[in-house]
C-alpha atoms as a PDB file:
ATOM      1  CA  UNK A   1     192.072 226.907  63.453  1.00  0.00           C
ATOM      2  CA  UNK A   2     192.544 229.475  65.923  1.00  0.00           C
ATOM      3  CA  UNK A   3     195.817 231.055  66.733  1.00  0.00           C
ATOM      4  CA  UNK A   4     195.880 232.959  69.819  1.00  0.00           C
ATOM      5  CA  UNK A   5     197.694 236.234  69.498  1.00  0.00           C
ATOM      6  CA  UNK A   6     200.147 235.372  72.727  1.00  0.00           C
ATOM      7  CA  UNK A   7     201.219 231.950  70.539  1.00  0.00           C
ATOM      8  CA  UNK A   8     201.908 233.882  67.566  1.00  0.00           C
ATOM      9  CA  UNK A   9     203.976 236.946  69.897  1.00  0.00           C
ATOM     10  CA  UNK A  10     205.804 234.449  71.589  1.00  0.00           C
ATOM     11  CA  UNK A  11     207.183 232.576  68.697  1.00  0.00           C
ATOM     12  CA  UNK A  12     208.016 235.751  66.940  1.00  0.00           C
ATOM     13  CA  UNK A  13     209.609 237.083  70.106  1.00  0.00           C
ATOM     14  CA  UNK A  14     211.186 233.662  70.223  1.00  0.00           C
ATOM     15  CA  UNK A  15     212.537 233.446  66.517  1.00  0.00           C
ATOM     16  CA  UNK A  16     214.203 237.332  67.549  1.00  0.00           C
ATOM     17  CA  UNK A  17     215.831 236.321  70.635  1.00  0.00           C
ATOM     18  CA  UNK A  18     217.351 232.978  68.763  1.00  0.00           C
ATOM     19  CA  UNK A  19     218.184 235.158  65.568  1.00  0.00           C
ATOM     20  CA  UNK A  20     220.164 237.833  68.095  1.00  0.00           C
ATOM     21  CA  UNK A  21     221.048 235.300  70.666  1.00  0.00           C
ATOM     22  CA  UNK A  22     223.188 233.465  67.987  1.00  0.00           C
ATOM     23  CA  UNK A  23     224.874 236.439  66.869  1.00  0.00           C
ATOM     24  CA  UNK A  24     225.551 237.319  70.180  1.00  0.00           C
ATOM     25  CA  UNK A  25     227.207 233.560  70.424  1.00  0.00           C
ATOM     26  CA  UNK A  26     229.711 233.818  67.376  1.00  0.00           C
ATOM     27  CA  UNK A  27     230.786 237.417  68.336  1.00  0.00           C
ATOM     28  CA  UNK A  28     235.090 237.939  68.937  1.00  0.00           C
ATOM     29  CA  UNK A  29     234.290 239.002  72.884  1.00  0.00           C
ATOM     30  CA  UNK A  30     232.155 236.404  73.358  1.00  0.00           C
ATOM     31  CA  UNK A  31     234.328 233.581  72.272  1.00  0.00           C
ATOM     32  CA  UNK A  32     236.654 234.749  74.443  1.00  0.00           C
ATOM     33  CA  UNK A  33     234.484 235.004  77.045  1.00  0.00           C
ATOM     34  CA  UNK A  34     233.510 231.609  76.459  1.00  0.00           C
ATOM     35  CA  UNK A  35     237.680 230.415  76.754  1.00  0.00           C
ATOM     36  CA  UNK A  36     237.911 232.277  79.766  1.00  0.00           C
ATOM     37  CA  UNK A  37     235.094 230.184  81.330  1.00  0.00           C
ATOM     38  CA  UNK A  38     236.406 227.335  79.567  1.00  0.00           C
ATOM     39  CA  UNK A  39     240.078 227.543  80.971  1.00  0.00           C
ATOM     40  CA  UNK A  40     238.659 228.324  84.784  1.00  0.00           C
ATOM     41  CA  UNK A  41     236.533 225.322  84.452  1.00  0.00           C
ATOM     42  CA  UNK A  42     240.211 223.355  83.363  1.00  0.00           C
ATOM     43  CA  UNK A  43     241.528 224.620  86.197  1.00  0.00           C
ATOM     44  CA  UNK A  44     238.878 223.541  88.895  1.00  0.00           C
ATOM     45  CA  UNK A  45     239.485 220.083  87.255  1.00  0.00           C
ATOM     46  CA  UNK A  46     242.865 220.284  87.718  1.00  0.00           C
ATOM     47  CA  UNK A  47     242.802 221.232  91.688  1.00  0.00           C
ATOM     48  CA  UNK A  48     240.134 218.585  91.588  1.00  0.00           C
ATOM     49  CA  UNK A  49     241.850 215.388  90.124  1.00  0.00           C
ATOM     50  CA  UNK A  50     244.937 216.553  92.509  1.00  0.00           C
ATOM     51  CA  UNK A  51     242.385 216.571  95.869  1.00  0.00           C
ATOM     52  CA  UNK A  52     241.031 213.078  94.603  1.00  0.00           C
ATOM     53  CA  UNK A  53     244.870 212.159  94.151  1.00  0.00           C
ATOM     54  CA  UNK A  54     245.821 213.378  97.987  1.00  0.00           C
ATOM     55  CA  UNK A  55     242.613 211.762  99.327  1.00  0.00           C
ATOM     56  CA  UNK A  56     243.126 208.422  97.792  1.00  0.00           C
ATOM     57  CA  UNK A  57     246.827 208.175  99.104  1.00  0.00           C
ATOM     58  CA  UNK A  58     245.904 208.733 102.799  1.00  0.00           C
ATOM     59  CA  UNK A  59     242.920 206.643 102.532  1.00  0.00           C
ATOM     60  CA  UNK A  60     245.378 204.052 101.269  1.00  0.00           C
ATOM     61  CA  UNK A  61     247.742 204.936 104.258  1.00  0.00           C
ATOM     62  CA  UNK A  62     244.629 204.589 106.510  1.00  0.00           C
ATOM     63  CA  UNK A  63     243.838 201.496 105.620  1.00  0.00           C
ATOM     64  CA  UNK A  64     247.647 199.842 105.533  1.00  0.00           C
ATOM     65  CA  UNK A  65     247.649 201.056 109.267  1.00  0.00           C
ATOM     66  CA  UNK A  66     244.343 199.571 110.017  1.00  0.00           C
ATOM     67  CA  UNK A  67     245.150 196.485 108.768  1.00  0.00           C
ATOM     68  CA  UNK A  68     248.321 196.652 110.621  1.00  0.00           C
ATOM     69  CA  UNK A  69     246.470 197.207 113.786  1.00  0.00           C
ATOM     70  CA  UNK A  70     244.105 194.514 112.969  1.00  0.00           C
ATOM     71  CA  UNK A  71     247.045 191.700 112.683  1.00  0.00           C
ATOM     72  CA  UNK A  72     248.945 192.727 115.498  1.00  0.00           C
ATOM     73  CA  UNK A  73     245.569 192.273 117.704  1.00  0.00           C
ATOM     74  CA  UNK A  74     245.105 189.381 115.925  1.00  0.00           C
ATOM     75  CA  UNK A  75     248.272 187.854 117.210  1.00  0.00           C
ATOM     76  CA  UNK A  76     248.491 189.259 120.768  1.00  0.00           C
ATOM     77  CA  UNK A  77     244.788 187.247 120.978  1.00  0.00           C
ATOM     78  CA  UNK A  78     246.379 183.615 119.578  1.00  0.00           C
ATOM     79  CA  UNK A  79     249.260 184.698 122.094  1.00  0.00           C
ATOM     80  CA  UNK A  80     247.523 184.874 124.949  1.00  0.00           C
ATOM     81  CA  UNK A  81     245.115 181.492 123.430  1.00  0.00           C
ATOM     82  CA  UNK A  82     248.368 179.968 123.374  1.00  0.00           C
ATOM     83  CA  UNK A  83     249.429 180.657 126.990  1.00  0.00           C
ATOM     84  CA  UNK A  84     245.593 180.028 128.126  1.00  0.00           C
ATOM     85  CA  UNK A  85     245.961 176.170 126.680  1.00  0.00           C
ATOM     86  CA  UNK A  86     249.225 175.859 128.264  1.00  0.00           C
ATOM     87  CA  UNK A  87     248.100 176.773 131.578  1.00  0.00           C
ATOM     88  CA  UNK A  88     245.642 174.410 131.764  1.00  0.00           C
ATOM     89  CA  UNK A  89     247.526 171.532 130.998  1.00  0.00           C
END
C-alpha cells in the first residue's frame, strides 16, 4: 500500500484543525458568542410566530368577508329567480 503524501498532510492537518477547532468551541468567549447567536435566533422566532399570528387573523377576516360576499350574491340571484318565475306566470 501506497500512501500519497497529500492523504497523509491532509489528515494530519485535519486531526490539528479538529484538535484546535474544539478548543476553540469550549472556550468562555466563545460560549458566549454562541448565546448571543442563540438568543438573536430566539428573537427572529419570536417576530416570526407573531407575523404568522397577524397573517393568519386577516386571512381569516378575508375569508369571513368573502364568504359574506358570496351569500349575499347568492341571494340577490334566487331574488331576482324568484321575481323571473313570477313574471312569467
Amino acid at each position: 500500500m501506497l500512501i500519497n503524501k497529500r492523504q497523509v498532510a491532509l489528515f494530519v492537518g485535519g486531526a490539528l484543525f479538529g484538535s484546535v477547532g474544539t478548543k476553540l468551541l469550549q472556550s468562555r468567549d466563545a460560549k458566549k458568542g454562541y448565546a448571543h447567536v442563540v438568543a438573536a435566533a430566539l428573537r427572529v422566532k419570536d417576530e416570526v410566530v407573531n407575523n404568522v399570528a397577524v397573517l393568519r387573523e386577516n386571512c381569516s377576516d378575508i375569508m369571513a368577508e368573502a364568504r359574506s360576499i358570496n351569500e349575499r350574491r347568492k341571494s340577490e340571484e334566487d331574488a331576482a329567480l324568484v321575481e323571473d318565475h313570477s313574471e312569467e306566470v
